[in-house]
Protein backbone atom coordinates (compact mmCIF):
# COMPACT_ATOMS: atom_id res chain seq x y z
CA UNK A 1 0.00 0.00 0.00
CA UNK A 2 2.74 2.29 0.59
CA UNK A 3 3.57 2.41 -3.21
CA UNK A 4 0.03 3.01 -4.30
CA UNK A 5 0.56 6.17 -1.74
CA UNK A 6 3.69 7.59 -3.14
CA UNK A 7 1.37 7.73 -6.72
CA UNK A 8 -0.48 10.02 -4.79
CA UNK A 9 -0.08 13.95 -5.37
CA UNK A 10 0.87 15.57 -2.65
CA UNK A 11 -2.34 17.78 -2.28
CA UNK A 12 -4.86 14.48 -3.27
CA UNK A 13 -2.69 12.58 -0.22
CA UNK A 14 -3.10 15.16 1.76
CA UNK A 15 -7.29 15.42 1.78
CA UNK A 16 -7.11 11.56 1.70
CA UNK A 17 -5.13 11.96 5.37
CA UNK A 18 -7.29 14.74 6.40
CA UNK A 19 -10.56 13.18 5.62
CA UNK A 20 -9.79 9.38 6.57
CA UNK A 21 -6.34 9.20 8.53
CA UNK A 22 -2.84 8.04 7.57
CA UNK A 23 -3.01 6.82 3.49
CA UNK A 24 -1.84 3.07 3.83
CA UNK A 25 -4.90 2.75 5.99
CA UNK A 26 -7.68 4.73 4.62
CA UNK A 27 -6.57 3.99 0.70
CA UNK A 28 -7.90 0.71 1.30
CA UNK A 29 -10.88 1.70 2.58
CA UNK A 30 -11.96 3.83 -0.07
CA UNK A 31 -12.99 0.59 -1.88
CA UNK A 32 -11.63 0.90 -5.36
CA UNK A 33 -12.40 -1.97 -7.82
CA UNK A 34 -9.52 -3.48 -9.91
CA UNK A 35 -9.40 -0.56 -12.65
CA UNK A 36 -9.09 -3.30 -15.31
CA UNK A 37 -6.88 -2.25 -18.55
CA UNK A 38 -5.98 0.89 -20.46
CA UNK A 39 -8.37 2.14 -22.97
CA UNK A 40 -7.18 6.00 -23.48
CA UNK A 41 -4.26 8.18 -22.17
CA UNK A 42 -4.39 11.91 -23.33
CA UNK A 43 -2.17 14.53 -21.98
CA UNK A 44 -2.64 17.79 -21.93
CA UNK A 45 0.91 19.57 -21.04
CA UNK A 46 1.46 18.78 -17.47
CA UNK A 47 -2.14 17.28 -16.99
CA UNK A 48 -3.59 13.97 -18.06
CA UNK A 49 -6.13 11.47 -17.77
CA UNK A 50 -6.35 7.85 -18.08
CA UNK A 51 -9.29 5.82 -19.09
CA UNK A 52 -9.19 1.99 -17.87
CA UNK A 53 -11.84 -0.69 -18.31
CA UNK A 54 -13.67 0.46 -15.10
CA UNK A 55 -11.78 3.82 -13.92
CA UNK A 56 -10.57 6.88 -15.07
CA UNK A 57 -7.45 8.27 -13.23
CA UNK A 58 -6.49 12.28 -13.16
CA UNK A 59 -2.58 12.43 -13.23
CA UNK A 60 -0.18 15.92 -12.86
CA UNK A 61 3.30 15.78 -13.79
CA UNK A 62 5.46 16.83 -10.61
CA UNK A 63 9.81 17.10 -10.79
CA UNK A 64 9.36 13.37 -9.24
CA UNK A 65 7.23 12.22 -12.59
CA UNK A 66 3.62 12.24 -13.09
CA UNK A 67 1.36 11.59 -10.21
CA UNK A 68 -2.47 10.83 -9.54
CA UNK A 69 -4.60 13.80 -8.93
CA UNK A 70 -8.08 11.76 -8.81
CA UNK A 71 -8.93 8.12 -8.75
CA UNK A 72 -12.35 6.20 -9.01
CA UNK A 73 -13.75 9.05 -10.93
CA UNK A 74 -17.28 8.35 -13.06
CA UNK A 75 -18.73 10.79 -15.59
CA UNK A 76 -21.64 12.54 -14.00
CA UNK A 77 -22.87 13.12 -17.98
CA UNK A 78 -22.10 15.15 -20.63
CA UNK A 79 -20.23 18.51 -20.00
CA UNK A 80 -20.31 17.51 -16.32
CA UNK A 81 -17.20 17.01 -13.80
CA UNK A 82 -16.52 13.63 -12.79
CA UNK A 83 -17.18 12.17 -9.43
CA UNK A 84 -14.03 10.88 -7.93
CA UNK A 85 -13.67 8.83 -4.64
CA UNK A 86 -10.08 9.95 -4.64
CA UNK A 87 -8.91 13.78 -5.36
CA UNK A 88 -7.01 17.20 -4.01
CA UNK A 89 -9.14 19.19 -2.04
């Protein structure tokens, strides 16, 4: 679990901490599913996004590499925000 943390950008650790306790504990309690396989990466400078089988992941590139902004997100529908059980404050 402590790799799956350091993915984590700072700021989406940080609201995981403040809203559930120390990450290698409350990640696992969020209740992701297995995200499956890639279907789509796109990249938009130092933002991307990647679509998987039954996810889509929110990723910022950092000096460290790229990192994940927002996991378990859902579309809420067209030209809506997604719904993410993981994200920055």
């Amino acid at each position: 679990m402590r790799s799956a943390c350091a993915l984590l950008a700072p700021g989406t650790r940080e609201t995981l901490e403040q809203d559930a306790g120390p990450c290698v504990t409350a990640l696992p309690r969020v209740g992701l599913s297995d995200p499956g396989g890639v279907r789509d990466v796109e990249v938009y400078g130092l933002d991307a996004w990647v679509r998987l089988e039954h996810d889509t992941v929110f990723l910022a590139r950092f000096d460290g590499g790229w990192r994940v902004t927002a996991a378990g997100c859902v579309p809420q529908g067209p030209g809506e925000p997604y719904s993410c059980e993981i994200e920055r404050g």
